[in-house]
Protein backbone atom coordinates (compact mmCIF):
# COMPACT_ATOMS: atom_id res chain seq x y z
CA UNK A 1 117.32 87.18 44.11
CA UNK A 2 118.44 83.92 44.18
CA UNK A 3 116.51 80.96 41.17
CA UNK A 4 114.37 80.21 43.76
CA UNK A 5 113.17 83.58 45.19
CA UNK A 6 112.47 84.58 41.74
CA UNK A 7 110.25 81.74 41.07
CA UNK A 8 108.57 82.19 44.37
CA UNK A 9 108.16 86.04 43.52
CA UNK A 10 106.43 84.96 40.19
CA UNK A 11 103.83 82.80 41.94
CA UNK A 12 102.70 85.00 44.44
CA UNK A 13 102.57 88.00 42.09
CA UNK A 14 100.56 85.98 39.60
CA UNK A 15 98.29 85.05 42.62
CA UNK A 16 97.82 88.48 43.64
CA UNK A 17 97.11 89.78 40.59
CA UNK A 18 94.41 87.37 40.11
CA UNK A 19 92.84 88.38 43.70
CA UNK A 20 92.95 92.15 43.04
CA UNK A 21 91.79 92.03 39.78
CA UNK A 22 88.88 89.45 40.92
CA UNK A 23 87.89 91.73 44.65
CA UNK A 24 88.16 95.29 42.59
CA UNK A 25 85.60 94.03 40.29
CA UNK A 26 83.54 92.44 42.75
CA UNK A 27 83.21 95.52 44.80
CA UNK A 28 83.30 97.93 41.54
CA UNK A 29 80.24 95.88 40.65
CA UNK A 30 78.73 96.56 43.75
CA UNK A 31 79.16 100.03 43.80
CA UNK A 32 78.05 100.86 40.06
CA UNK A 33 75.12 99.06 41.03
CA UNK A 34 74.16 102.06 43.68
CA UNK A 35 75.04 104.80 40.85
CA UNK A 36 72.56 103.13 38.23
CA UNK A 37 69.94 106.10 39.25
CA UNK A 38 72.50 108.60 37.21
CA UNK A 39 70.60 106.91 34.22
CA UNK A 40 67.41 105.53 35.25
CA UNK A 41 65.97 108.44 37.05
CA UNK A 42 68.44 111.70 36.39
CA UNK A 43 69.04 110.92 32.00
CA UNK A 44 72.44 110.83 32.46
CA UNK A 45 74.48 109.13 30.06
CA UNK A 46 76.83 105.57 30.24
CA UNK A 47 79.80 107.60 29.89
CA UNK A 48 79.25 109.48 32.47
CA UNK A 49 78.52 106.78 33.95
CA UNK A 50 81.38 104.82 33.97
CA UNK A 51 83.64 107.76 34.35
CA UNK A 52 82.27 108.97 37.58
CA UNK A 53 82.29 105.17 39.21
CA UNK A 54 86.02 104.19 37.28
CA UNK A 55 87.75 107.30 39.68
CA UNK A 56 86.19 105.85 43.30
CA UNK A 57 88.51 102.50 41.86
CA UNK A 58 91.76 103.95 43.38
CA UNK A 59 90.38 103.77 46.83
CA UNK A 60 88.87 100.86 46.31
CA UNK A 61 92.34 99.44 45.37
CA UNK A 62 93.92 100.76 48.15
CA UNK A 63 91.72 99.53 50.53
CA UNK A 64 91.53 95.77 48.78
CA UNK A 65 95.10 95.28 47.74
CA UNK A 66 96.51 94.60 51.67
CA UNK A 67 93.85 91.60 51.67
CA UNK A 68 94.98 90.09 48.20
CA UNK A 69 98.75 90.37 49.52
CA UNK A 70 97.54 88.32 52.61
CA UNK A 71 95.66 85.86 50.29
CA UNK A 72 98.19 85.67 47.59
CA UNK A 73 100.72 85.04 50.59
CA UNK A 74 98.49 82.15 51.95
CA UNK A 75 97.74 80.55 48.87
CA UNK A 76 101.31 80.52 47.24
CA UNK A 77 102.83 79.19 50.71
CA UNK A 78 100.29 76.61 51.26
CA UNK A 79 100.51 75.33 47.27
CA UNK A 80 104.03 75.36 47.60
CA UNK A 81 103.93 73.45 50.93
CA UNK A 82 101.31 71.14 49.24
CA UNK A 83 104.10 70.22 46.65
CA UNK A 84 106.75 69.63 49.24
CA UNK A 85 108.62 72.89 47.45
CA UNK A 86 108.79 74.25 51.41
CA UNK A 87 109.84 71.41 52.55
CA UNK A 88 112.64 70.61 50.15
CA UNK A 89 114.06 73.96 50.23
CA UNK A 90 113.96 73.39 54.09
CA UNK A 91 115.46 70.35 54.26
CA UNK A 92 118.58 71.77 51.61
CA UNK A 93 119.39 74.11 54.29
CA UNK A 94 117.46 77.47 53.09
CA UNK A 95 117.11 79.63 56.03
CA UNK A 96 112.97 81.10 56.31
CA UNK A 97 114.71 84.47 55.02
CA UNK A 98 115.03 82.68 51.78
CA UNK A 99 111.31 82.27 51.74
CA UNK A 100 109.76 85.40 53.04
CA UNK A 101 112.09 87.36 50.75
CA UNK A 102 110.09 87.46 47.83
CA UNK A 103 106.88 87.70 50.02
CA UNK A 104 108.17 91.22 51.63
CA UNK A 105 109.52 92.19 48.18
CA UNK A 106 106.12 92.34 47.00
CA UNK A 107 104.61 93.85 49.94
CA UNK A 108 107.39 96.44 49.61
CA UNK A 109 106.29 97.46 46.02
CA UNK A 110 102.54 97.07 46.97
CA UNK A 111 103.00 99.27 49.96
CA UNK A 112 104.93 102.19 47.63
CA UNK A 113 102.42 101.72 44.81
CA UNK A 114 99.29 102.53 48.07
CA UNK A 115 101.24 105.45 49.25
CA UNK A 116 101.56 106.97 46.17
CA UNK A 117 97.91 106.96 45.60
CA UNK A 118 97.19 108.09 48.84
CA UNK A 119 99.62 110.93 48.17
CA UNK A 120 98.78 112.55 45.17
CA UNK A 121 96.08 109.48 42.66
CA UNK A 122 93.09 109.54 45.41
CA UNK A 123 92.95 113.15 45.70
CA UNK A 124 92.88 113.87 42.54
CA UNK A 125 90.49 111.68 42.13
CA UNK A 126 88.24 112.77 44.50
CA UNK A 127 88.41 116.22 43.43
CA UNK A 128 87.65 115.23 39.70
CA UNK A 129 84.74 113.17 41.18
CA UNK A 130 83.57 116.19 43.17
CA UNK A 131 83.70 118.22 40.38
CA UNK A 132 81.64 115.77 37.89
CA UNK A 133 79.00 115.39 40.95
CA UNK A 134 78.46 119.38 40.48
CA UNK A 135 78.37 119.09 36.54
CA UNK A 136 75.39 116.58 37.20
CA UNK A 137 73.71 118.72 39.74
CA UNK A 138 73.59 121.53 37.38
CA UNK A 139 72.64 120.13 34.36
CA UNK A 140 69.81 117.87 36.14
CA UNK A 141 67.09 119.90 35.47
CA UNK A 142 67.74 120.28 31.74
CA UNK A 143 68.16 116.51 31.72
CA UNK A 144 65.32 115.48 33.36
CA UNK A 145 62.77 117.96 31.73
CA UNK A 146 60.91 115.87 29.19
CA UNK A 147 58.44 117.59 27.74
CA UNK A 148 54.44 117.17 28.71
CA UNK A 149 56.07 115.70 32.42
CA UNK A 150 56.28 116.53 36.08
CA UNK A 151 59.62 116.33 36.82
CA UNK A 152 61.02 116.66 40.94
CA UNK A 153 64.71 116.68 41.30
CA UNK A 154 63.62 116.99 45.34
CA UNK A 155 60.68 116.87 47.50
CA UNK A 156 59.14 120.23 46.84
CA UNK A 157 60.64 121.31 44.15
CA UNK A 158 58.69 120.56 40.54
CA UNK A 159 59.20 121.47 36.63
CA UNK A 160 57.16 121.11 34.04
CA UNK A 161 57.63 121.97 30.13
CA UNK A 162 55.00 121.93 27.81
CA UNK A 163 57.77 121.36 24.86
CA UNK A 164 61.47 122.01 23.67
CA UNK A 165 62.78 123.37 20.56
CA UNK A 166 65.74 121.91 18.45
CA UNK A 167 67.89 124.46 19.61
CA UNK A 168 67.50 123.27 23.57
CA UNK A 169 65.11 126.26 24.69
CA UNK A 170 62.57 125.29 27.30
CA UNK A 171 58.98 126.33 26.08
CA UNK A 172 56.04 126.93 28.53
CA UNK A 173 58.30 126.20 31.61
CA UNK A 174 56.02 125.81 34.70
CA UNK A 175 57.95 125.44 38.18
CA UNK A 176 56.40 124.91 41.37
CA UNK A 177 58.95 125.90 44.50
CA UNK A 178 57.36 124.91 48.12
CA UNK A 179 60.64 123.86 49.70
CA UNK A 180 60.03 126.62 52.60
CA UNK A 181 56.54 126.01 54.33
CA UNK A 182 56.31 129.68 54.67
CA UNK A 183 56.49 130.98 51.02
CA UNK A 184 55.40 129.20 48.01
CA UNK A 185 57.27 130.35 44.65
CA UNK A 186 55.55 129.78 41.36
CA UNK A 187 57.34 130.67 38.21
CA UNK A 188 55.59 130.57 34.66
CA UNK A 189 57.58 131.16 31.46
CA UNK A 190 57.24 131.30 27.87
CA UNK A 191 60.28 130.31 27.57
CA UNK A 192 63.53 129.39 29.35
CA UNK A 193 67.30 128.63 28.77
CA UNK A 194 69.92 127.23 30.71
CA UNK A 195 73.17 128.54 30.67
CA UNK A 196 76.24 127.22 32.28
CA UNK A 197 79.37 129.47 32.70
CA UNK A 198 82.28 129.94 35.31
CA UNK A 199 79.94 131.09 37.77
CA UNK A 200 77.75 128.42 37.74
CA UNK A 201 74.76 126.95 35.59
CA UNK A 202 71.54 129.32 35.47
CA UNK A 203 68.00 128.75 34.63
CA UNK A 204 67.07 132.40 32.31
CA UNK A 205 63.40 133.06 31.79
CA UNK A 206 61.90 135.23 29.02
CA UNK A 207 58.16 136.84 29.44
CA UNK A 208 57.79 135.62 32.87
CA UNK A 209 55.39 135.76 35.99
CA UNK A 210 55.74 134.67 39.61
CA UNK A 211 53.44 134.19 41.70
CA UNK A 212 54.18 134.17 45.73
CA UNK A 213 52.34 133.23 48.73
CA UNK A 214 53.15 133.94 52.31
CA UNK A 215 51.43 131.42 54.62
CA UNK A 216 51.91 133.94 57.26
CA UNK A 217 49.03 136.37 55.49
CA UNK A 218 46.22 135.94 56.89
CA UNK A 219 44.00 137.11 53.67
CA UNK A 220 45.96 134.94 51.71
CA UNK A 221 46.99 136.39 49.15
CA UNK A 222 48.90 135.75 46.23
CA UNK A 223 51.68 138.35 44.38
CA UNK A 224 52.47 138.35 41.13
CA UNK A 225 55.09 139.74 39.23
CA UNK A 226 55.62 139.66 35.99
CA UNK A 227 59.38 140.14 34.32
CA UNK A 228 60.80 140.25 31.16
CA UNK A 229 63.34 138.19 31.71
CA UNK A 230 64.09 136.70 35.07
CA UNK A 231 67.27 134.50 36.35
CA UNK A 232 67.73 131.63 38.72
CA UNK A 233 70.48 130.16 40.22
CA UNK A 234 70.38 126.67 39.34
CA UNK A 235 73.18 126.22 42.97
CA UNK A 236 69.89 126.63 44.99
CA UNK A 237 68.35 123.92 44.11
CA UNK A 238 71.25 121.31 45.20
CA UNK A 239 70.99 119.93 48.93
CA UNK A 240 71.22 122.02 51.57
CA UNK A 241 73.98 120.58 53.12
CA UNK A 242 76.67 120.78 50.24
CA UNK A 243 79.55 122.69 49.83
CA UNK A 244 80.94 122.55 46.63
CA UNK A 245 83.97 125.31 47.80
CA UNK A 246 85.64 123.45 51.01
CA UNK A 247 87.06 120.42 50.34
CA UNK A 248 86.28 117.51 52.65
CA UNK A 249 89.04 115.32 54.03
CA UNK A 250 89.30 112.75 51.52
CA UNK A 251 90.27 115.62 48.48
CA UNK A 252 92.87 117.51 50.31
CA UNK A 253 96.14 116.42 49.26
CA UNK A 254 98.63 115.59 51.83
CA UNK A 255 100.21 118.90 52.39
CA UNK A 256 96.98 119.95 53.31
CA UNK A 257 96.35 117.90 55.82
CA UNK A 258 99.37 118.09 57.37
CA UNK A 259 98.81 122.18 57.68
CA UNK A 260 95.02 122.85 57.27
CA UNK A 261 93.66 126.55 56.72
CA UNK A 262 93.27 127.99 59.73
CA UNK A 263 90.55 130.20 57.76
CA UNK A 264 88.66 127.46 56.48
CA UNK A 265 85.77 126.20 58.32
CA UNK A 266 86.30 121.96 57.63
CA UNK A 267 89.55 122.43 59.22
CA UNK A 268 88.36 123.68 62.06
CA UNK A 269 85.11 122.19 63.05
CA UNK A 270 86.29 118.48 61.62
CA UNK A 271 90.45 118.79 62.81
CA UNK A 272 89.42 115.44 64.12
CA UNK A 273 88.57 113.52 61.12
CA UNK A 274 91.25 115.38 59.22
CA UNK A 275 93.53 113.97 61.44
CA UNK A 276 92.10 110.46 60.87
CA UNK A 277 92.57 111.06 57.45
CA UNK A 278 96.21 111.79 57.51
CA UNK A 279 96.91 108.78 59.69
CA UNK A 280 94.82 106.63 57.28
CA UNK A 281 96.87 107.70 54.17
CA UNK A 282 100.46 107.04 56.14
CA UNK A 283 99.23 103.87 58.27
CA UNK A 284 97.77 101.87 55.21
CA UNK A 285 100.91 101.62 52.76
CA UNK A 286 102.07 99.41 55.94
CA UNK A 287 99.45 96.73 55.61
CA UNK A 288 100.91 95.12 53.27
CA UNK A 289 103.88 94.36 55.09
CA UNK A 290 102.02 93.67 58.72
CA UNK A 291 100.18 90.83 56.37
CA UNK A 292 103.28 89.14 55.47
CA UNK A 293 104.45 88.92 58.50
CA UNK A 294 101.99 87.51 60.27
């Protein structure tokens, strides 16, 4: 690059550092704000916090840093324009390449820097995010329970602990389970314990009784059994229509979008938006560029 271009390059990669930085924390802002119920209303803590919203950033960036490359573009020709800098160089015979040189360089490096977060920095990302949503799902109910409280993690589903001891056990665990219409679950414990493993997190009950009701029964009546020890699957109480074992579009890496599973059932009920999804990760490292030039 010629004195000039590298001047020009400084401004308008000064200028579009000060964009990104100033949109990404705009829309960061926005978007913690919608995960403040991980510590108002499900105990989790800042940290977790403010890891869980810090890895959606690299598709926030991805998605914001095209616009600042436009902006920085427009505000760095139109100041230099302002000054007569344009004009001068212009009028001393520098052809327009001379100009839009240092523009395309950055939208050159911009462009790599998107595609290799689409490639392999988004899902990873994703995944980890995934994977921290499922950490939170399991360990709500131990979080929430407070002791002397109702607690509902969902519409039909309630705890209730009449205290906990130092070393974490639940004692005089009441749960109320009316999710299905058609049988009403109510487990009673003296005490309880959550244990989380490879296999999942589990809710394990010690001198327990449940009590069932089938609406269908016309007397009425109520079953109890009583157990020893008893074990829940802490999975069933997530929403009914997650998956934590297929990955959705956005955490497949691109080799896997390129040649889905034929096995796996995303791939084949959603080869539309997987599609999408491949064209969106190849088609956006070019924005930058289309932005410059126009």
């Amino acid at each position: 690059m010629t004195l000039f271009s590298r001047y020009m390059f400084r401004q308008v990669t000064n200028a579009f550092l000060v964009m990104l930085l100033t949109l990404t924390a705009i829309v960061w802002l926005a978007t913690a704000l919608k995960e403040l119920d991980l510590i108002t209303s499900q105990g989790q803590g800042l940290t977790l916090f403010f890891q869980m919203t810090m890895l959606s950033l690299p598709s926030l960036i991805t998605l914001i840093a095209p616009n600042a490359v436009l902006m920085a573009a427009l505000y760095t020709l139109d100041r230099m324009n302002g000054d007569s800098e344009v004009i001068v160089m212009t009028a001393a015979g520098a052809p327009v390449w001379r100009i839009g040189a240092p523009l395309v360089a950055l939208a050159t490096m911009v462009g790599v820097v998107i595609l290799v977060v689409n490639v392999y920095v988004n899902p990873a990302c994703m995944r980890e995010l995934r994977s921290l949503i499922t950490q939170v799902r399991a360990d709500l109910i131990s979080q929430v329970l407070q002791p002397g409280r109702f607690s509902s993690p969902e519409r039909g589903l309630t705890f209730h602990i009449r205290d906990r001891s130092p070393t974490g056990e639940l004692i005089g665990l009441l749960m109320h389970d009316e999710r299905d219409e058609k049988e009403v679950m109510r487990y009673m414990a003296e005490r309880g314990r959550i244990i989380s493993g490879d296999q999942g997190a589990f809710l394990v009950m010690f001198d327990c009784y449940v009590h069932r009701f089938n609406a269908d029964d016309e007397e009425k009546a109520v079953q109890i059994v009583a157990f020893d020890q008893n074990m829940l699957d802490l999975s069933e109480f997530n929403p009914k229509d997650s998956n934590t074992k297929e990955l959705r579009p956005r955490e497949r890496y691109l080799s896997e979008l390129i040649s889905p599973d034929t096995n796996d059932k995303i791939s084949t009920h959603y080869a539309g938006q997987i599609r999408s999804e491949l064209h969106e990760r190849l088609a956006t490292p070019l924005y930058p560029l289309v932005f410059v030039m126009v």
